[in-house]
Protein backbone atom coordinates (compact mmCIF):
# COMPACT_ATOMS: atom_id res chain seq x y z
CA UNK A 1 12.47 -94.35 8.77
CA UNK A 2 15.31 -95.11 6.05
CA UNK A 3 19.17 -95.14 6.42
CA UNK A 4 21.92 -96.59 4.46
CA UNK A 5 21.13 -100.10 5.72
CA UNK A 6 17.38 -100.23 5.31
CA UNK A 7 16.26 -98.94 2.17
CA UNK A 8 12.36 -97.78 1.25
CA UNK A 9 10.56 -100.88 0.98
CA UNK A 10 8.82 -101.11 -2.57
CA UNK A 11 5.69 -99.92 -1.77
CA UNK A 12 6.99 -96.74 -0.53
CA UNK A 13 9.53 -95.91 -3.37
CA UNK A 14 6.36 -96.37 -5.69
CA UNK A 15 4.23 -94.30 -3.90
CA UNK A 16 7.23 -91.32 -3.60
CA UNK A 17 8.44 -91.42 -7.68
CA UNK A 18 4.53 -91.44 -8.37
CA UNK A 19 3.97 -88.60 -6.23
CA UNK A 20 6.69 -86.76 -7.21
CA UNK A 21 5.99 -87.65 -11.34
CA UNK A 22 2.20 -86.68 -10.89
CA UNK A 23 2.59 -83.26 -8.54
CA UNK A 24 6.06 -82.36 -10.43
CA UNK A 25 6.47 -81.33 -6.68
CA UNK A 26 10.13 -80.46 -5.00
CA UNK A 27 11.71 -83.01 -3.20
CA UNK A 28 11.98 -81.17 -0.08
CA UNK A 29 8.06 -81.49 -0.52
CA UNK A 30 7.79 -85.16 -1.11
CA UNK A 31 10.11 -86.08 1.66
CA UNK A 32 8.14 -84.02 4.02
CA UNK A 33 4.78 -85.40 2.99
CA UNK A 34 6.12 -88.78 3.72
CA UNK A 35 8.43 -88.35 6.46
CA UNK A 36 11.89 -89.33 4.50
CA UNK A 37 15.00 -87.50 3.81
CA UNK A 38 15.45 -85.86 0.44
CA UNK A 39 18.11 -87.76 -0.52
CA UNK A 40 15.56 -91.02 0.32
CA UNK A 41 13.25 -89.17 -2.33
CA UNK A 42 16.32 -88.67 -4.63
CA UNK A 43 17.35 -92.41 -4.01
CA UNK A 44 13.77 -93.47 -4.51
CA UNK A 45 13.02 -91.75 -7.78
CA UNK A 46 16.09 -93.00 -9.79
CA UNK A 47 15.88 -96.23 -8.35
CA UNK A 48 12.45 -96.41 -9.52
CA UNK A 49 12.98 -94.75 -12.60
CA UNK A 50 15.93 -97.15 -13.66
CA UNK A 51 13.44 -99.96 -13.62
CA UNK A 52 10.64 -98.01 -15.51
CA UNK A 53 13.11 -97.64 -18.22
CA UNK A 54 14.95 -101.11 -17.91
CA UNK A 55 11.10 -102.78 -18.33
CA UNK A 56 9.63 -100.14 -20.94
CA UNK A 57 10.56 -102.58 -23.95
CA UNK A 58 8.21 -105.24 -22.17
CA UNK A 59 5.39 -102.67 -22.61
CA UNK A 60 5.79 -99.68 -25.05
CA UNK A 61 5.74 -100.34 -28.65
CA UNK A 62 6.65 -97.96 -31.42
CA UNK A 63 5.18 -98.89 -35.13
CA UNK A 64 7.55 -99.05 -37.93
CA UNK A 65 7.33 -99.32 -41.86
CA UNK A 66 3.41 -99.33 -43.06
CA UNK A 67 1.94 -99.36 -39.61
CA UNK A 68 3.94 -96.05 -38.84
CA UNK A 69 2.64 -94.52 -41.89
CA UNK A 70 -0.92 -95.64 -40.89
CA UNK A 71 -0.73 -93.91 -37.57
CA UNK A 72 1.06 -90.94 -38.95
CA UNK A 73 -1.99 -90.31 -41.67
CA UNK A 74 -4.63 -90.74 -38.72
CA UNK A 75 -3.03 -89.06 -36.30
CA UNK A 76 -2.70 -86.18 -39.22
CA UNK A 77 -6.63 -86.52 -40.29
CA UNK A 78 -7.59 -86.15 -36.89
CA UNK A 79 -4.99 -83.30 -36.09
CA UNK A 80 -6.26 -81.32 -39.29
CA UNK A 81 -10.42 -81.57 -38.73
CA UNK A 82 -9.59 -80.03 -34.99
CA UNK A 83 -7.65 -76.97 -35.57
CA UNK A 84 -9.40 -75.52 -32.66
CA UNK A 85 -9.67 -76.20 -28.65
């Protein structure tokens, strides 16, 4: 399906790096599953990965100064009333 001239189309690198993120499955297990090469999977996942991290700061948002306190104290109320599972 893939060689070095026709890469995954986008769809298909999604679905692998999901399936392999969700499953925390080999590769030799995603490739079969989708009918790829391993080192497609490989390619796939860092490809995919690499633009996960280059667009995190677009979308994941760490609080700092008063707001991090805030969230600290909740976090901590709610950690200490549930000391149980």
């Amino acid at each position: 399906m893939t060689g070095r001239s026709n890469p995954l189309p986008p769809l298909l690198t999604t679905l692998v790096s999901l399936h392999l993120f969700a499953t925390k499955s080999f590769h030799m297990v995603t490739s079969t599953m989708y009918g790829i090469s391993r080192a497609s999977v490989s390619r796939a996942v860092t490809r995919f990965s690499d633009i996960l991290s280059n667009l995190s700061h677009r979308f994941v948002k760490f609080p700092v100064g008063k707001e991090a306190q805030t969230i600290q104290r909740e976090f901590y109320n709610v950690a200490s009333k549930n000391t149980h599972i």
